[in-house]
Protein backbone atom coordinates (compact mmCIF):
# COMPACT_ATOMS: atom_id res chain seq x y z
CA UNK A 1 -28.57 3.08 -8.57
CA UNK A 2 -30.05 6.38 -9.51
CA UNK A 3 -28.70 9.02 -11.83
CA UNK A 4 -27.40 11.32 -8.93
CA UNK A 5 -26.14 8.44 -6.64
CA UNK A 6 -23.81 7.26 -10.07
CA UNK A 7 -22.33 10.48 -10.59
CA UNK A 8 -21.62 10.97 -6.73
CA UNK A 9 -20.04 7.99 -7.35
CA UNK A 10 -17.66 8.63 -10.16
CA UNK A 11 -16.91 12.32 -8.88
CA UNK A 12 -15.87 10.30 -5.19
CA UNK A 13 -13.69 8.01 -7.77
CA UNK A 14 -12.16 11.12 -9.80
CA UNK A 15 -11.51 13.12 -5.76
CA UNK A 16 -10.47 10.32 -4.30
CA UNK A 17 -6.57 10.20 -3.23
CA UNK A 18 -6.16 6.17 -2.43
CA UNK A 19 -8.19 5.38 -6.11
CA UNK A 20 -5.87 8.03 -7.91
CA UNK A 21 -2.43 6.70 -7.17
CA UNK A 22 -3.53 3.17 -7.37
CA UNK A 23 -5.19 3.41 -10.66
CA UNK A 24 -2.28 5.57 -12.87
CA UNK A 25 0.06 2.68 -10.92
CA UNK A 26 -1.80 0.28 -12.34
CA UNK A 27 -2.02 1.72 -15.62
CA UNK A 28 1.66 2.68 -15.86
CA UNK A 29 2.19 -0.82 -15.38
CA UNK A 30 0.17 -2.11 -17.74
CA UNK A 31 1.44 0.04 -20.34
CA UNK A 32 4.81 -0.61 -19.42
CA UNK A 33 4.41 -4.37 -20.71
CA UNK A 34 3.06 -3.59 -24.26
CA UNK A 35 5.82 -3.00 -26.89
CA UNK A 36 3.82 -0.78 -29.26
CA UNK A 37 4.44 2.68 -29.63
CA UNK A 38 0.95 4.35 -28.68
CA UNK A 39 1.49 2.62 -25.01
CA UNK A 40 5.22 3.90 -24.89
CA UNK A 41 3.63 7.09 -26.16
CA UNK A 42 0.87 6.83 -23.13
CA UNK A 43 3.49 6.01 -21.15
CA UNK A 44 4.81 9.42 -20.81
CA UNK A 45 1.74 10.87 -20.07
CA UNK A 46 0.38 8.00 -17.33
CA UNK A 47 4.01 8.62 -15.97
CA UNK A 48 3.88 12.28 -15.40
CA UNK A 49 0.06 11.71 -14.02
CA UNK A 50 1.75 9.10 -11.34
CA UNK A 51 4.16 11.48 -10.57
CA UNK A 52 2.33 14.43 -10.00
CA UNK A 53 -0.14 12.38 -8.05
CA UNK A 54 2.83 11.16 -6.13
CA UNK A 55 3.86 14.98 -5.01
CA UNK A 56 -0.18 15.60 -4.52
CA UNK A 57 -0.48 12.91 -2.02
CA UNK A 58 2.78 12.14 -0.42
CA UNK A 59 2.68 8.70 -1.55
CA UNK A 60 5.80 7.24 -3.10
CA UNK A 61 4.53 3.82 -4.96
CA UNK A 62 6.40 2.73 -7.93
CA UNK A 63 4.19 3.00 -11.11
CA UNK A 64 3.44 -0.85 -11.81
CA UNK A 65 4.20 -2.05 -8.46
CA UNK A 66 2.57 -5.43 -7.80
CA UNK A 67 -0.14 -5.12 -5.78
CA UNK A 68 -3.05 -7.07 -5.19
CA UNK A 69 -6.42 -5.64 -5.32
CA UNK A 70 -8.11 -3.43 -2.68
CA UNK A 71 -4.78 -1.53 -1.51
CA UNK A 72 -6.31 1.15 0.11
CA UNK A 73 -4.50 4.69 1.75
CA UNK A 74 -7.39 6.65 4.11
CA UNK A 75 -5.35 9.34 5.13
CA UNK A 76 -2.58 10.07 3.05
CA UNK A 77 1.12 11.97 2.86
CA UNK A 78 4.37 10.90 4.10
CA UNK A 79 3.68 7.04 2.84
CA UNK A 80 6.96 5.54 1.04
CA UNK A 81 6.93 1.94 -0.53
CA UNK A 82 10.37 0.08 -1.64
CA UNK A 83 9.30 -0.95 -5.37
CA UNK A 84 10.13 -4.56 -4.66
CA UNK A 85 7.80 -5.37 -1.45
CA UNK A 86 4.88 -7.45 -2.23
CA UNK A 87 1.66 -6.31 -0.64
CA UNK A 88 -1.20 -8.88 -0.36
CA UNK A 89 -5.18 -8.28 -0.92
CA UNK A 90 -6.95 -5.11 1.35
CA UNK A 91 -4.14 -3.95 2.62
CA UNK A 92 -4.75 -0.49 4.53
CA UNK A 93 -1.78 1.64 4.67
CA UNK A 94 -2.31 5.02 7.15
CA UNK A 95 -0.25 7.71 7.09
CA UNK A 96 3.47 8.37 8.19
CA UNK A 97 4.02 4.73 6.93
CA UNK A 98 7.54 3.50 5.93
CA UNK A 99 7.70 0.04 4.06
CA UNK A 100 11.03 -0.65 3.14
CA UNK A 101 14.40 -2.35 2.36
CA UNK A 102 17.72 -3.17 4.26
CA UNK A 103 20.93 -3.78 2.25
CA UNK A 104 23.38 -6.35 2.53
CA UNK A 105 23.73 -9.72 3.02
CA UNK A 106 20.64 -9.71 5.71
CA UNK A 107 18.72 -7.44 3.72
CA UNK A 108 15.61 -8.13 1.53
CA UNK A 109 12.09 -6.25 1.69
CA UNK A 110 9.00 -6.98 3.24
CA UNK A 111 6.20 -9.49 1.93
CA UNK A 112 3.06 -8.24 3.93
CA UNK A 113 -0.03 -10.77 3.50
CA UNK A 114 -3.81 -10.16 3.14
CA UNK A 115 -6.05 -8.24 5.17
CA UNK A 116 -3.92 -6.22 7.29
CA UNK A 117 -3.67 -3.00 8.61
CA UNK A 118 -0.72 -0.82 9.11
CA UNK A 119 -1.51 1.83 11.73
CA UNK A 120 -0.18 5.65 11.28
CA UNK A 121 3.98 5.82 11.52
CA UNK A 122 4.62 2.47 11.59
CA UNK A 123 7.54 1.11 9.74
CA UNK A 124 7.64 -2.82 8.19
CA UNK A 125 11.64 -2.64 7.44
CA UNK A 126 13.40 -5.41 5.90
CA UNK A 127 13.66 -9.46 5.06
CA UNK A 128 10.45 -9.81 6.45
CA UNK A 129 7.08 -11.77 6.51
CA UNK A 130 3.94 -10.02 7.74
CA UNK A 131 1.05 -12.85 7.61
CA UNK A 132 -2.88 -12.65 6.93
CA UNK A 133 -5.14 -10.73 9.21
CA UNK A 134 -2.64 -8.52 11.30
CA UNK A 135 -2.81 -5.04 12.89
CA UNK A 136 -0.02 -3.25 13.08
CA UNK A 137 -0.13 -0.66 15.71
CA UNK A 138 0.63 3.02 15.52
CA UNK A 139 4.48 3.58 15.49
CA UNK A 140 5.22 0.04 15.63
CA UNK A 141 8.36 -0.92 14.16
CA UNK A 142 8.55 -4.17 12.48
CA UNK A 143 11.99 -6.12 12.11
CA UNK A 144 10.92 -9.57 12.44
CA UNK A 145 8.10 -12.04 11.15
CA UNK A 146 4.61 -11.52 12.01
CA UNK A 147 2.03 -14.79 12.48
CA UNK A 148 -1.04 -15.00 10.68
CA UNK A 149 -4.07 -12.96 12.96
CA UNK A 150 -1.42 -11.18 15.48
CA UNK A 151 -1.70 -7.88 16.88
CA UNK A 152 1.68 -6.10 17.16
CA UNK A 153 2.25 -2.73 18.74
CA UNK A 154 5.72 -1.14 19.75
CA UNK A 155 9.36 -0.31 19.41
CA UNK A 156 10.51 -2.95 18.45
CA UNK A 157 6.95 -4.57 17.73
CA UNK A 158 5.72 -7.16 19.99
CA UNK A 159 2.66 -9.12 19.71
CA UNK A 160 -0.50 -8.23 22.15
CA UNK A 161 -2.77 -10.01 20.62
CA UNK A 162 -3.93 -12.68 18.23
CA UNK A 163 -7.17 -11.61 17.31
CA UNK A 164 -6.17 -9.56 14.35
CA UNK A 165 -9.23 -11.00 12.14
CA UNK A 166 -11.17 -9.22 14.64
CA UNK A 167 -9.50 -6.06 14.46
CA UNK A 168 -8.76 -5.96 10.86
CA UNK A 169 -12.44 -6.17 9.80
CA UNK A 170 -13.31 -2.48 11.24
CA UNK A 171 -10.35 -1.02 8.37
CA UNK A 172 -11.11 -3.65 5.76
């Protein structure tokens, strides 16, 4: 890689919304393990970072959620994640996207698996288990457990489709 193509790289890192808010939510995170007082210290400062990246993108993570690698966000704003939903490996998340919790003695927040998309406005909502491979479709709303590879689409979200892998791949 040449001189110019590493700095266009590094200034697309620095610009670039999805990298932002999943690096200072990684690094809050990390910090917020260690006991010593230069990473409470750095604390404060990743934390106001996260939070001002938050308000810049419209993308309410919690700092140190636990998300597997290659969580990605291509368009941004209006994205909220409940703290304690696990997200798998490449996950793309569009925007208008609502992944969240239900109270009571149902309730519970989603688990979404690896490799799968989740299409503008959609909305994963509750106790439930999104598997490997899936597309969710544009203002789908999901309320019950998704198989490995499906396609869903609709309100409430059906599957189409089981070729998901296929689907996915174009995102990933």
């Amino acid at each position: 890689m040449g001189g110019g193509k590493k700095l266009g790289f590094v200034r697309y890192l620095i610009t670039n919304a999805s990298f932002q808010i999943t690096f200072w939510m990684r690094i809050g995170g990390w910090l917020s393990c260690r006991k010593d007082v230069f990473s409470r210290i750095l604390l404060v400062l990743v934390s106001i970072i996260h939070k001002h990246n938050q308000y810049k993108t419209g993308i309410q993570i919690a700092m140190g959620h636990p998300v597997k690698g290659g969580l990605m966000f291509p368009h941004f704003s209006g994205i909220v994640i409940n703290g304690g939903a696990k997200i798998g490996r490449n996950c793309t998340i569009l925007h208008g996207v609502t992944i969240g919790s239900v109270r009571g003695p149902k309730g519970g927040v989603p688990t979404i698996g690896d490799n799968v998309v989740i299409a503008t406005g959609s909305a994963v909502i509750g106790n439930v288990s999104v598997g490997n491979n899936v597309m969710i479709g544009a203002h789908s709303l999901v309320l019950q457990d998704i198989p490995d590879s499906a396609v869903v689409v609709g309100n409430p979200a059906r599957i189409v489709s089981m070729d998901g892998a296929e689907k996915t791949k174009y995102y990933l």
